[in-house]
Each structure stands twice: as structure tokens, then as C-alpha cells.
C-alpha atoms as a PDB file:
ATOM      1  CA  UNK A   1     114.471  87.204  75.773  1.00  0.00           C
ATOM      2  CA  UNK A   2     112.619  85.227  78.140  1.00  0.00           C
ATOM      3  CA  UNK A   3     110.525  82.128  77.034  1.00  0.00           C
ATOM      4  CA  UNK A   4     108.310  80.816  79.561  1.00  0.00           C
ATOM      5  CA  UNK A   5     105.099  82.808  80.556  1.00  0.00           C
ATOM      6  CA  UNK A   6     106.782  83.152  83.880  1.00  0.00           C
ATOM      7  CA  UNK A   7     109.625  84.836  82.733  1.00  0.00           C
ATOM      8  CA  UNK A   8     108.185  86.873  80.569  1.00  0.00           C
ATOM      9  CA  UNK A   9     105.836  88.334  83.085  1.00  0.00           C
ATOM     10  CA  UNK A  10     109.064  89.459  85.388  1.00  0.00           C
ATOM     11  CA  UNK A  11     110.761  91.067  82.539  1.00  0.00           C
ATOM     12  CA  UNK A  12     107.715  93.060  82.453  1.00  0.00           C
ATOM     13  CA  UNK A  13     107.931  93.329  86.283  1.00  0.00           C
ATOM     14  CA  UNK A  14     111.153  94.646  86.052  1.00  0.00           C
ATOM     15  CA  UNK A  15     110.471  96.892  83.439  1.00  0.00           C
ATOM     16  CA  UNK A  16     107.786  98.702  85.264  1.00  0.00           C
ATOM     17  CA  UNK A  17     109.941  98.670  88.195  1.00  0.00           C
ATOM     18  CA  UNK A  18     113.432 100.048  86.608  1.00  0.00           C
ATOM     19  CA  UNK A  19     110.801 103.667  85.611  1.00  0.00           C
ATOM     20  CA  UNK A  20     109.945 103.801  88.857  1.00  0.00           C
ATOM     21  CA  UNK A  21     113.634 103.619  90.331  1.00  0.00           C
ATOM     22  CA  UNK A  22     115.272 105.752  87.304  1.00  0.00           C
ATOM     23  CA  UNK A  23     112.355 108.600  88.055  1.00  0.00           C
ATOM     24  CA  UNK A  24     112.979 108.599  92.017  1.00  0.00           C
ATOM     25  CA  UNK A  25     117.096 108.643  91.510  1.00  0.00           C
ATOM     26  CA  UNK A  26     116.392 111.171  88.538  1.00  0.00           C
ATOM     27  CA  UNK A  27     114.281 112.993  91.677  1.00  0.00           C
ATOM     28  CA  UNK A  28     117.495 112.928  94.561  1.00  0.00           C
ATOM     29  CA  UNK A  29     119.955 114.525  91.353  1.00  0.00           C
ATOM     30  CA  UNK A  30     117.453 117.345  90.326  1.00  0.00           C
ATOM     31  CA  UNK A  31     117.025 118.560  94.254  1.00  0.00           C
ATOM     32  CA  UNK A  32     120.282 118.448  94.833  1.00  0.00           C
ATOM     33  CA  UNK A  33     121.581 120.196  91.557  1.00  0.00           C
ATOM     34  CA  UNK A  34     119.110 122.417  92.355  1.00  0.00           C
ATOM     35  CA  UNK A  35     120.525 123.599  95.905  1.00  0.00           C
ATOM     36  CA  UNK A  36     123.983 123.809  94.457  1.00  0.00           C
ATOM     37  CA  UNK A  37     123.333 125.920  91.734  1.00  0.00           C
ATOM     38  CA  UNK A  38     120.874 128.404  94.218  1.00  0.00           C
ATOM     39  CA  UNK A  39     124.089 128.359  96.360  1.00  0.00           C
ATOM     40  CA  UNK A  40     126.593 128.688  94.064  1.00  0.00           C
ATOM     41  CA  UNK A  41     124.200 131.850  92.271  1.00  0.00           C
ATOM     42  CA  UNK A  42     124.091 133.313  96.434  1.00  0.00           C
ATOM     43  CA  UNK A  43     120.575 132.855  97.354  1.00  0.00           C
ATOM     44  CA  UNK A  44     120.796 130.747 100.590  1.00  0.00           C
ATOM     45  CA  UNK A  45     117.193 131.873 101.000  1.00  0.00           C
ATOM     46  CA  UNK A  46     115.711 130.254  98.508  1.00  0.00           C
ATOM     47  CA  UNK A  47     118.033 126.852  98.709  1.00  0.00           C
ATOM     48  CA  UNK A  48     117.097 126.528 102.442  1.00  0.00           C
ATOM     49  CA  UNK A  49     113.671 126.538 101.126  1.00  0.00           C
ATOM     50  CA  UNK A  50     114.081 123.382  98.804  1.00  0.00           C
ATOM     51  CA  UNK A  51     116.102 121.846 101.474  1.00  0.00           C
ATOM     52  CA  UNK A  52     113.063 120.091 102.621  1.00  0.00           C
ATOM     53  CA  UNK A  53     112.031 118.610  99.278  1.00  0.00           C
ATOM     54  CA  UNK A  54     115.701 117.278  98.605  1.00  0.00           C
ATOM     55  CA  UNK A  55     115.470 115.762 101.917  1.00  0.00           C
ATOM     56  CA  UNK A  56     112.083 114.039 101.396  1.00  0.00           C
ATOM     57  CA  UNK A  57     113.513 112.881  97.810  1.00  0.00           C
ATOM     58  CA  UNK A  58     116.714 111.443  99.460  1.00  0.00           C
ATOM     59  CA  UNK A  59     114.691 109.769 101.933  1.00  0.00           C
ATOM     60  CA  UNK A  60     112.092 108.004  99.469  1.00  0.00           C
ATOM     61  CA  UNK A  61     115.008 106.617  97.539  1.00  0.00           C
ATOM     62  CA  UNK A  62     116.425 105.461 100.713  1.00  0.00           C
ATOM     63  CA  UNK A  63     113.413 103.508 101.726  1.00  0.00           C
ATOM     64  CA  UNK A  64     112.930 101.791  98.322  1.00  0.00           C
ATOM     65  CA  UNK A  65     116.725 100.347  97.846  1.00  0.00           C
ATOM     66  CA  UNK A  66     117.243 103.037  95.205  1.00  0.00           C
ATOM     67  CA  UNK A  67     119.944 104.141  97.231  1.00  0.00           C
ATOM     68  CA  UNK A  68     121.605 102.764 100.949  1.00  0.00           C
ATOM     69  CA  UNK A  69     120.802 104.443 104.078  1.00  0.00           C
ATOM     70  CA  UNK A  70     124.187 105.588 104.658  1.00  0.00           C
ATOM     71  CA  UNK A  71     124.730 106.821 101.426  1.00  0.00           C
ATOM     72  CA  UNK A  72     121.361 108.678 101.855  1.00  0.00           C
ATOM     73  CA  UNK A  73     122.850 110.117 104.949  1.00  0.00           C
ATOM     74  CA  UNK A  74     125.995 111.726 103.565  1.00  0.00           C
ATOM     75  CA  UNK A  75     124.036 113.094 100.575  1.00  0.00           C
ATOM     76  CA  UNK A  76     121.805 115.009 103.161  1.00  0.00           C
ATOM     77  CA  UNK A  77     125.095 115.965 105.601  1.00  0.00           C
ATOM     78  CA  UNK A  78     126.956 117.595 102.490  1.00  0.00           C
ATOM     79  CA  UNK A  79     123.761 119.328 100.982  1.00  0.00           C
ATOM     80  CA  UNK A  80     123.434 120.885 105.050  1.00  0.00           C
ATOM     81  CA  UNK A  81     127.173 121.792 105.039  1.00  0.00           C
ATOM     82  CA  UNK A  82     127.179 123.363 101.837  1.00  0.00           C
ATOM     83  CA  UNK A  83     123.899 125.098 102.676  1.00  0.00           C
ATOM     84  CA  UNK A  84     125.331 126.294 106.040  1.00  0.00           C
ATOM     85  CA  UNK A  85     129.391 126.889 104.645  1.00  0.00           C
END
């Protein structure tokens, strides 16, 4: 545990900032389980319809270091090419 009042006031920093990262990655794995189960259940329709909101999720996580922007990029290529398979 940290001692000084500096310390202590980033472990709270970090604290506050590890929610915020687990909720947005926790946000890019519920889209895309999402899709893949619509998909695997038939309904195209309705996946092509969340497509968007996956995308925007990917994309937030990309801009705050949650995830890298290549790794942002393939999740969003394989959620089109299973969407369009």
C-alpha cells in the first residue's frame, strides 16, 4: 500500500480509472457476443442492426488505449466477415 499522500492519491487514480477501462472492454465483448450469437441463431437482420453499436464500442476502446488500433481493426474485419459469410 502506498505511503505518501502522493501515492496514495494515484492508487485512487488508478482505481477510478481500471472501472472505467474494465466497463468499456466489458462493452467491445458484449457487442460482439451479441452479433455471434444473432448469427449463429440466423437472424442477419437483426445482427446487421447492432453492427453499428459494436463498431462504436470497438472504436471508443480504441481511442482510450483499452485496446490497439490494429487490434481494433481486425475485431471489426471478422465481426463484417462473419456478418457477411
Amino acid at each position: 500500500m502506498p505511503i505518501k499522500a502522493s501515492a496514495k492519491k494515484e492508487f485512487r487514480k488508478a482505481l477510478k480509472r481500471r472501472v472505467l477501462n474494465v466497463t468499456r472492454a466489458k462493452a467491445v465483448k458484449d457487442a460482439t457476443k451479441k452479433i455471434q450469437k444473432l448469427i449463429v441463431a440466423g437472424s442477419k437482420e437483426d445482427a446487421a442492426k447492432l453492427i453499428s453499436a459494436a463498431y462504436q464500442a470497438v472504436d471508443k476502446a480504441a481511442k482510450r488505449g483499452i485496446i490497439k488500433k490494429n487490434t481494433a481493426a481486425r475485431k471489426k474485419s471478422r465481426l463484417m466477415k462473419l456478418l457477411n459469410k
